[in-house]
C-alpha atoms as a PDB file:
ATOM      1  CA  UNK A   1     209.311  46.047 157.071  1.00  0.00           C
ATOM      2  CA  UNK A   2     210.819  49.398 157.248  1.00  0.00           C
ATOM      3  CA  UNK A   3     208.553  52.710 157.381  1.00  0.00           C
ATOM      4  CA  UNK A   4     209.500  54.919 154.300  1.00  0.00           C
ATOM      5  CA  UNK A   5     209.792  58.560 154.835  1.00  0.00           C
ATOM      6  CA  UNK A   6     208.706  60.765 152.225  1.00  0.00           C
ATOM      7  CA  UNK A   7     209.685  64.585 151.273  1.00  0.00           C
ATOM      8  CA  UNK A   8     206.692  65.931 151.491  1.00  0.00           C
ATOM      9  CA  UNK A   9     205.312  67.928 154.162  1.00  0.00           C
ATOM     10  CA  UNK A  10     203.110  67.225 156.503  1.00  0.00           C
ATOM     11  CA  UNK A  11     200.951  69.913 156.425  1.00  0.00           C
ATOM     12  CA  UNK A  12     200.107  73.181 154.142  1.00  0.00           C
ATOM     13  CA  UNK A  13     198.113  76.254 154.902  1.00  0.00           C
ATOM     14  CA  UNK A  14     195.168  77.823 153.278  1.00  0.00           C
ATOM     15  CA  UNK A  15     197.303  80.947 152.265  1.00  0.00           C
ATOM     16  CA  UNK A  16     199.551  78.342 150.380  1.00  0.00           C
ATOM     17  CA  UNK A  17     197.147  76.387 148.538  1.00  0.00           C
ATOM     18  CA  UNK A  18     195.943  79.901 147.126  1.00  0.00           C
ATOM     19  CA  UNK A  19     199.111  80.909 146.026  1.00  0.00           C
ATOM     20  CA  UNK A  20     199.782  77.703 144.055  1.00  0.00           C
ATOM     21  CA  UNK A  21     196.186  78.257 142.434  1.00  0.00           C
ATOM     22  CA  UNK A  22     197.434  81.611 141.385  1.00  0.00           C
ATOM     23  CA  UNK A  23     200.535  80.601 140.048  1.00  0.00           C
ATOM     24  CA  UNK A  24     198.897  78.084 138.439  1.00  0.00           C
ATOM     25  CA  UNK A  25     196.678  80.227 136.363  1.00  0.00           C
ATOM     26  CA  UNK A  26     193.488  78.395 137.963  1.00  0.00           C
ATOM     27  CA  UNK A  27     190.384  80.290 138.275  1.00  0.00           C
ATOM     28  CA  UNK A  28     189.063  78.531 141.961  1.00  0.00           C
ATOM     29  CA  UNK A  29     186.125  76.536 140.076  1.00  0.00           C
ATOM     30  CA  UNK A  30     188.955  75.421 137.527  1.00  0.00           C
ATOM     31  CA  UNK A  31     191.286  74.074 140.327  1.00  0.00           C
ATOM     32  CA  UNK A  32     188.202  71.967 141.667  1.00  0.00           C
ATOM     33  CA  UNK A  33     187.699  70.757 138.403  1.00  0.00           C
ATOM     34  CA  UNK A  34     191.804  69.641 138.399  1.00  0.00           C
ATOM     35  CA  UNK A  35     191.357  68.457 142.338  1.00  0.00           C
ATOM     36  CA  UNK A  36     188.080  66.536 141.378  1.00  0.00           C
ATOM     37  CA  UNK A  37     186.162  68.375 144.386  1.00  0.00           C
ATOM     38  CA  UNK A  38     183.476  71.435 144.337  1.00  0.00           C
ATOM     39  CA  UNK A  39     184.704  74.751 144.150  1.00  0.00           C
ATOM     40  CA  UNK A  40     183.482  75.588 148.034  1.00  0.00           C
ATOM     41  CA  UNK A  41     186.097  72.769 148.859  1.00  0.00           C
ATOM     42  CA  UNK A  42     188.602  75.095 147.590  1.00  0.00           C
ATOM     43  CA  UNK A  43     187.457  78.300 148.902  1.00  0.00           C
ATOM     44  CA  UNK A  44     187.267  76.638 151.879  1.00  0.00           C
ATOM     45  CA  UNK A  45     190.432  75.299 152.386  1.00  0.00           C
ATOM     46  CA  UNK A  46     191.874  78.709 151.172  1.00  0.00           C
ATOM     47  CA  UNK A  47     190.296  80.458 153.358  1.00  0.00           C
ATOM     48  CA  UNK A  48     191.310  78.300 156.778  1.00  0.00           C
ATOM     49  CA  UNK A  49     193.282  79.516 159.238  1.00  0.00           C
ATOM     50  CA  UNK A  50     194.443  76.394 160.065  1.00  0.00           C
ATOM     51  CA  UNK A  51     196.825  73.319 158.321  1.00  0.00           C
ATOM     52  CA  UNK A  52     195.621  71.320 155.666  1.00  0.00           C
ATOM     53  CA  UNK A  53     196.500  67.811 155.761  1.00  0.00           C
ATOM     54  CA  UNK A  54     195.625  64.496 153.209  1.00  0.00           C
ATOM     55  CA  UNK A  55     196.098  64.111 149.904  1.00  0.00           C
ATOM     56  CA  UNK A  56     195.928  67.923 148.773  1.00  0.00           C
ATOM     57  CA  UNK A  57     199.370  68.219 150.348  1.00  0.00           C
ATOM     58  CA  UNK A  58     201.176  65.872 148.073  1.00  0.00           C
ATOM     59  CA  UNK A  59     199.464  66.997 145.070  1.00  0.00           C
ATOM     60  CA  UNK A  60     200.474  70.671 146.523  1.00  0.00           C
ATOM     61  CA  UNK A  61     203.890  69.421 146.850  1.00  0.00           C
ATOM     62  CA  UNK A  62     203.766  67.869 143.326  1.00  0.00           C
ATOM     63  CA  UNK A  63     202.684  70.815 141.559  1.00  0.00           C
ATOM     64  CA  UNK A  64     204.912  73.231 144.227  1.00  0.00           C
ATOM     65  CA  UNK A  65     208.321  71.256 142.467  1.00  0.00           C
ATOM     66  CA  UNK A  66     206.962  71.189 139.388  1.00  0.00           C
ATOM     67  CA  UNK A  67     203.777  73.164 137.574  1.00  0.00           C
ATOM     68  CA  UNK A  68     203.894  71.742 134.147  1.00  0.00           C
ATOM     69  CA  UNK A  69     201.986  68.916 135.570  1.00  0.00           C
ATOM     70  CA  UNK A  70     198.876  70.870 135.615  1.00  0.00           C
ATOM     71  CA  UNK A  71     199.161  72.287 132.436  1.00  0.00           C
ATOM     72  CA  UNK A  72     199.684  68.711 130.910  1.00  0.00           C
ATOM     73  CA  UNK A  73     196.679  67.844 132.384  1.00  0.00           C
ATOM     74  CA  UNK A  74     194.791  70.279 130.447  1.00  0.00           C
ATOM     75  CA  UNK A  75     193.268  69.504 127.002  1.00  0.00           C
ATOM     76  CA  UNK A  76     194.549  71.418 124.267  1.00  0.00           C
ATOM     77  CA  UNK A  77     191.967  73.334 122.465  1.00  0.00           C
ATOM     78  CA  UNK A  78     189.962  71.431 119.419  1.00  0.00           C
ATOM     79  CA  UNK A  79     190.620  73.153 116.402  1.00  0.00           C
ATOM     80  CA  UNK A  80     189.029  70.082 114.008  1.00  0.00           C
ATOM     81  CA  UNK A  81     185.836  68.873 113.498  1.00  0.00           C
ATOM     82  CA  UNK A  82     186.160  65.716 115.305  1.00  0.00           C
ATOM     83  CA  UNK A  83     188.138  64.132 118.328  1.00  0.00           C
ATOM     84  CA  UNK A  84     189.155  60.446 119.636  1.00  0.00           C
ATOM     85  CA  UNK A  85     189.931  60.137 123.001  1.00  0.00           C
ATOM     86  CA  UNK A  86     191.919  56.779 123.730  1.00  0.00           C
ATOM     87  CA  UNK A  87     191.495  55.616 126.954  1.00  0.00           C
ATOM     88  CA  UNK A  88     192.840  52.215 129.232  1.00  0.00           C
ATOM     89  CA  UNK A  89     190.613  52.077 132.052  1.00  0.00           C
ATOM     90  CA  UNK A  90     189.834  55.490 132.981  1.00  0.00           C
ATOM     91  CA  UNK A  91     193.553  56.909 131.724  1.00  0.00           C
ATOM     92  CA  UNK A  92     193.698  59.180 128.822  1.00  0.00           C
ATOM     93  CA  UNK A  93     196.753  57.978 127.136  1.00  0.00           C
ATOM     94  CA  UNK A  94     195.725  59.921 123.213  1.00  0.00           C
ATOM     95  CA  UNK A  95     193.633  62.834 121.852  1.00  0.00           C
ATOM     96  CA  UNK A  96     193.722  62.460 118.254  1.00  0.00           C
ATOM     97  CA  UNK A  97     192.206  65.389 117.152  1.00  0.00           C
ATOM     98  CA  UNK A  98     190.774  64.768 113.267  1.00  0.00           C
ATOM     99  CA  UNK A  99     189.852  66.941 110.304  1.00  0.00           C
ATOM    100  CA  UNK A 100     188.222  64.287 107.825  1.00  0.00           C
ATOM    101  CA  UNK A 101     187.952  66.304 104.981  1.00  0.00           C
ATOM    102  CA  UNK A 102     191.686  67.541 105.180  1.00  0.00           C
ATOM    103  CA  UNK A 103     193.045  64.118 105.813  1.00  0.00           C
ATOM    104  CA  UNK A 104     194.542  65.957 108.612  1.00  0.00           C
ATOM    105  CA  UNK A 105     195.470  64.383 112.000  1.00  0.00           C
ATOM    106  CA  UNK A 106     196.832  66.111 115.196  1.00  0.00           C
ATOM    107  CA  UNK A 107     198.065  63.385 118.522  1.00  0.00           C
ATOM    108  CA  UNK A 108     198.777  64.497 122.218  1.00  0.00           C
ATOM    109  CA  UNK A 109     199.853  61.660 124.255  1.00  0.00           C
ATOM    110  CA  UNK A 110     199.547  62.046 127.996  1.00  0.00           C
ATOM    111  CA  UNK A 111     200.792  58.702 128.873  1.00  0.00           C
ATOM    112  CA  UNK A 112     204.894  58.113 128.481  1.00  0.00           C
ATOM    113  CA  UNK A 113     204.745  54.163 127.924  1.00  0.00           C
ATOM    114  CA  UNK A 114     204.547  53.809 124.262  1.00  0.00           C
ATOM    115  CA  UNK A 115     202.379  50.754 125.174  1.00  0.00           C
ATOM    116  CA  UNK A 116     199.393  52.615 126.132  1.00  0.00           C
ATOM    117  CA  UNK A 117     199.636  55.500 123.249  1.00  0.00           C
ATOM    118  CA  UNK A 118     197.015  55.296 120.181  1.00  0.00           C
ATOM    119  CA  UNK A 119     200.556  55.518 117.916  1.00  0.00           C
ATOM    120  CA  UNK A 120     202.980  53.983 119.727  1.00  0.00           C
ATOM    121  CA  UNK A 121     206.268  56.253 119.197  1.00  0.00           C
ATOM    122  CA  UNK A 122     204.940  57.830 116.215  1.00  0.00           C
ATOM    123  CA  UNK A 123     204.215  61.072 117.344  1.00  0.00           C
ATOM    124  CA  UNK A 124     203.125  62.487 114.213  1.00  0.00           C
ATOM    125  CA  UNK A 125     201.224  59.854 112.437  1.00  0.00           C
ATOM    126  CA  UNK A 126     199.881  60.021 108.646  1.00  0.00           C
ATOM    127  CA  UNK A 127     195.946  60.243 107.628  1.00  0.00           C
ATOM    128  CA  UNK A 128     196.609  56.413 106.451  1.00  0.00           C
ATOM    129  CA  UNK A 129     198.069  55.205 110.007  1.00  0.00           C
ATOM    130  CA  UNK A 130     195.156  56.650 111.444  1.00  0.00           C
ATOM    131  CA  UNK A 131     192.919  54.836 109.426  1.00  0.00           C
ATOM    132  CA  UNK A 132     195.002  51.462 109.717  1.00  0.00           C
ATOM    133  CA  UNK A 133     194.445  52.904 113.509  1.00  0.00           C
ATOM    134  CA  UNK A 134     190.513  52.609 113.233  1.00  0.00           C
ATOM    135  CA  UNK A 135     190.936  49.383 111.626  1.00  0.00           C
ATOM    136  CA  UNK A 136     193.232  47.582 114.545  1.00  0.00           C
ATOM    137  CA  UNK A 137     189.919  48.882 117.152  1.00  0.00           C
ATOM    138  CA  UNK A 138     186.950  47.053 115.400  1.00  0.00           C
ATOM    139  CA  UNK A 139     186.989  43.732 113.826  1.00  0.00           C
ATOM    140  CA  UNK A 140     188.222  42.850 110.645  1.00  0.00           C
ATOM    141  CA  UNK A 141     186.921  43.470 107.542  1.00  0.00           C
ATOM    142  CA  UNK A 142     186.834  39.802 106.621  1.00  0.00           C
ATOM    143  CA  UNK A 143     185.269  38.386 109.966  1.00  0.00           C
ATOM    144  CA  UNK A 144     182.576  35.229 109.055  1.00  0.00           C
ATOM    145  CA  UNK A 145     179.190  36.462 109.373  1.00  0.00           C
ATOM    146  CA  UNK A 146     179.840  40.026 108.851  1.00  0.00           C
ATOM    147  CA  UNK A 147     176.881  41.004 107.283  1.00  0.00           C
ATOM    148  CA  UNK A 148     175.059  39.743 110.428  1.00  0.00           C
ATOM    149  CA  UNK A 149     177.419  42.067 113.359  1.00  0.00           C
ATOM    150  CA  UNK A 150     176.810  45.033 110.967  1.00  0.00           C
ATOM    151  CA  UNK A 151     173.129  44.729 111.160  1.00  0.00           C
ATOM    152  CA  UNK A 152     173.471  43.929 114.981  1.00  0.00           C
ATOM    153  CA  UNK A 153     175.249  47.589 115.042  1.00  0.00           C
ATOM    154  CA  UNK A 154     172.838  49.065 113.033  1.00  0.00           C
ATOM    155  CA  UNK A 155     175.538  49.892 110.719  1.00  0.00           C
ATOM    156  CA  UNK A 156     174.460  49.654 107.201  1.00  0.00           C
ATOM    157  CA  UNK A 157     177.944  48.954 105.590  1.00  0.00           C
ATOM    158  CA  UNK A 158     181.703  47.864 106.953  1.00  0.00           C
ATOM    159  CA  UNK A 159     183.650  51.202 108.477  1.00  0.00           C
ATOM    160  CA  UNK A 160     185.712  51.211 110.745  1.00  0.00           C
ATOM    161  CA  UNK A 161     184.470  54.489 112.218  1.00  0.00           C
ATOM    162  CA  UNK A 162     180.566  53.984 112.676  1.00  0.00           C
ATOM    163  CA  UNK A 163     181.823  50.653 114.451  1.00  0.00           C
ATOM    164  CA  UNK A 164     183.712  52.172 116.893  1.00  0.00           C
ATOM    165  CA  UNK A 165     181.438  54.823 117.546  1.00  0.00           C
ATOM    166  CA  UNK A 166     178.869  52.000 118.339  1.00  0.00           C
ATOM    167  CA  UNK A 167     181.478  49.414 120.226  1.00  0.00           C
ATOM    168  CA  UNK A 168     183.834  52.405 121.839  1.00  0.00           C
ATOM    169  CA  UNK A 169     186.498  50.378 119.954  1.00  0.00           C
ATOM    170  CA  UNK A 170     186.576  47.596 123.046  1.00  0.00           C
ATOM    171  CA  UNK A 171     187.825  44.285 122.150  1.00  0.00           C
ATOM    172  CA  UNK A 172     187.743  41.312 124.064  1.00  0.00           C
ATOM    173  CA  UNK A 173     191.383  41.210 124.704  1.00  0.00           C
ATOM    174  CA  UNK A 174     192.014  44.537 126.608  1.00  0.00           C
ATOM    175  CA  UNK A 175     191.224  47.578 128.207  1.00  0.00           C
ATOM    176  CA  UNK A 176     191.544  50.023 125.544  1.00  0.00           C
ATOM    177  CA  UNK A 177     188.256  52.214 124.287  1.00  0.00           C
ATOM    178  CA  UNK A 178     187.790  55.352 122.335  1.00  0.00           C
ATOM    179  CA  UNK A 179     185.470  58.576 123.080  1.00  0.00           C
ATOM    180  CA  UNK A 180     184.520  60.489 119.925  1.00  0.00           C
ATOM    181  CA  UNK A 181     183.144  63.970 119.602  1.00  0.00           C
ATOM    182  CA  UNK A 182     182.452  65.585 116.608  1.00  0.00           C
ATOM    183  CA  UNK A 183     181.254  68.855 116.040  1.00  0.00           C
ATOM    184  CA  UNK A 184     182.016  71.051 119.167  1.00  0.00           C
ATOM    185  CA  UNK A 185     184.766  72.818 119.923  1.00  0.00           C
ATOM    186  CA  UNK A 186     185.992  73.456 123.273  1.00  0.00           C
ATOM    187  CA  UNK A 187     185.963  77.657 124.106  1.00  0.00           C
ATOM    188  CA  UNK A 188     187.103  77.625 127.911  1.00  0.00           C
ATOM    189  CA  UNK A 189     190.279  77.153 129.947  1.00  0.00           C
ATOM    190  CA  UNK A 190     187.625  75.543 132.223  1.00  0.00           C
ATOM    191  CA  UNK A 191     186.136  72.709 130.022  1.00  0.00           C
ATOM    192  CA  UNK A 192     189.532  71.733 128.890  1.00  0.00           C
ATOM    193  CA  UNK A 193     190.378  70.304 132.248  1.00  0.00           C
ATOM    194  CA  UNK A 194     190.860  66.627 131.603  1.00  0.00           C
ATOM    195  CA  UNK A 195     188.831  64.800 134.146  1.00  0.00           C
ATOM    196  CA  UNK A 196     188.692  60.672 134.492  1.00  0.00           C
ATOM    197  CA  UNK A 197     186.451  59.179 131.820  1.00  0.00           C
ATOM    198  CA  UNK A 198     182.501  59.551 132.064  1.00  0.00           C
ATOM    199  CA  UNK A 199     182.922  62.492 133.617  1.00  0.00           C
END
């Protein structure tokens, strides 16, 4: 088999690691946060003398040609009570951010395979396909022996919401779950970093 060759180069310096942070618009604790190391990684590496190599030089490279990645990868600030984050795995593919009382519903997909998105290609779906939403995560309504899985939950009667928030939405079939927060908005540029799931 044939090596590949990529563009990428081999090696970056300290002095341009920093300026890509500052271009960026990353404090140096909020580019650890987007590089998933500590924040005296970073100063560290900024403040070599010598060439970085490894992984930090393609994502360098990466963000170099092109910096809206890193502001894609940064959550948009809640601005309703309550938020579902759709994972596969440990992917964010949808924040659905939810004001209940409203009947208002707000997506951001960060996945570009319609597959893996909460909505598919809707990008601006209704309060009612966000219920029907809820619905397709849990079991059905009209399951044998409901009475039975709703006292297993702890859940006193059938909604679709409660279930998830005790199940994560799993089923059997896939790797799909939901995260939900209610009740806390996010203030900083720093907290809205999206990190992999659990973290």
């Amino acid at each position: 088999m044939k090596d590949l060759t990529f563009i990428f180069p081999k090696t970056i310096t300290g002095e341009d690691l920093r300026t890509l942070r500052k271009k960026l618009g990353f404090s140096q604790r909020e580019f650890a946060l987007y590089l998933g190391v500590s924040k005296s990684t970073v100063e560290r590496w900024e403040g070599k003398n010598e060439t970085l190599t490894g992984p930090v030089v393609t994502l360098y490279d990466y963000l170099s040609r092109d910096s809206r990645l890193a502001e894609k990868a940064v959550l948009p600030e809640r601005t309703m009570p309550m938020r579902l984050l759709y994972y596969c795995g440990n992917m964010l593919c949808t924040v659905i951010d939810v004001n209940e009382a409203a009947r208002r519903v707000e997506i951001r997909d960060y996945v570009s395979n319609p597959l893996y998105r909460a909505f598919g290609i809707n990008n601006d779906p209704t309060y009612e396909e966000y219920e029907e939403f809820l619905r397709s995560r849990c079991f059905p309504e009209t399951r044998d022996k409901i009475k039975f899985e709703l006292q297993r939950l702890g859940i006193p009667f059938y909604d679709p919401l409660l279930i998830i928030e005790k199940t994560e939405g799993r089923m059997a079939d896939d790797s799909f779950w939901i995260r939900i927060e209610r009740n806390r908005v996010n203030t900083g540029h720093a907290d809205r970093v999206v990190n992999s799931a659990g973290s």
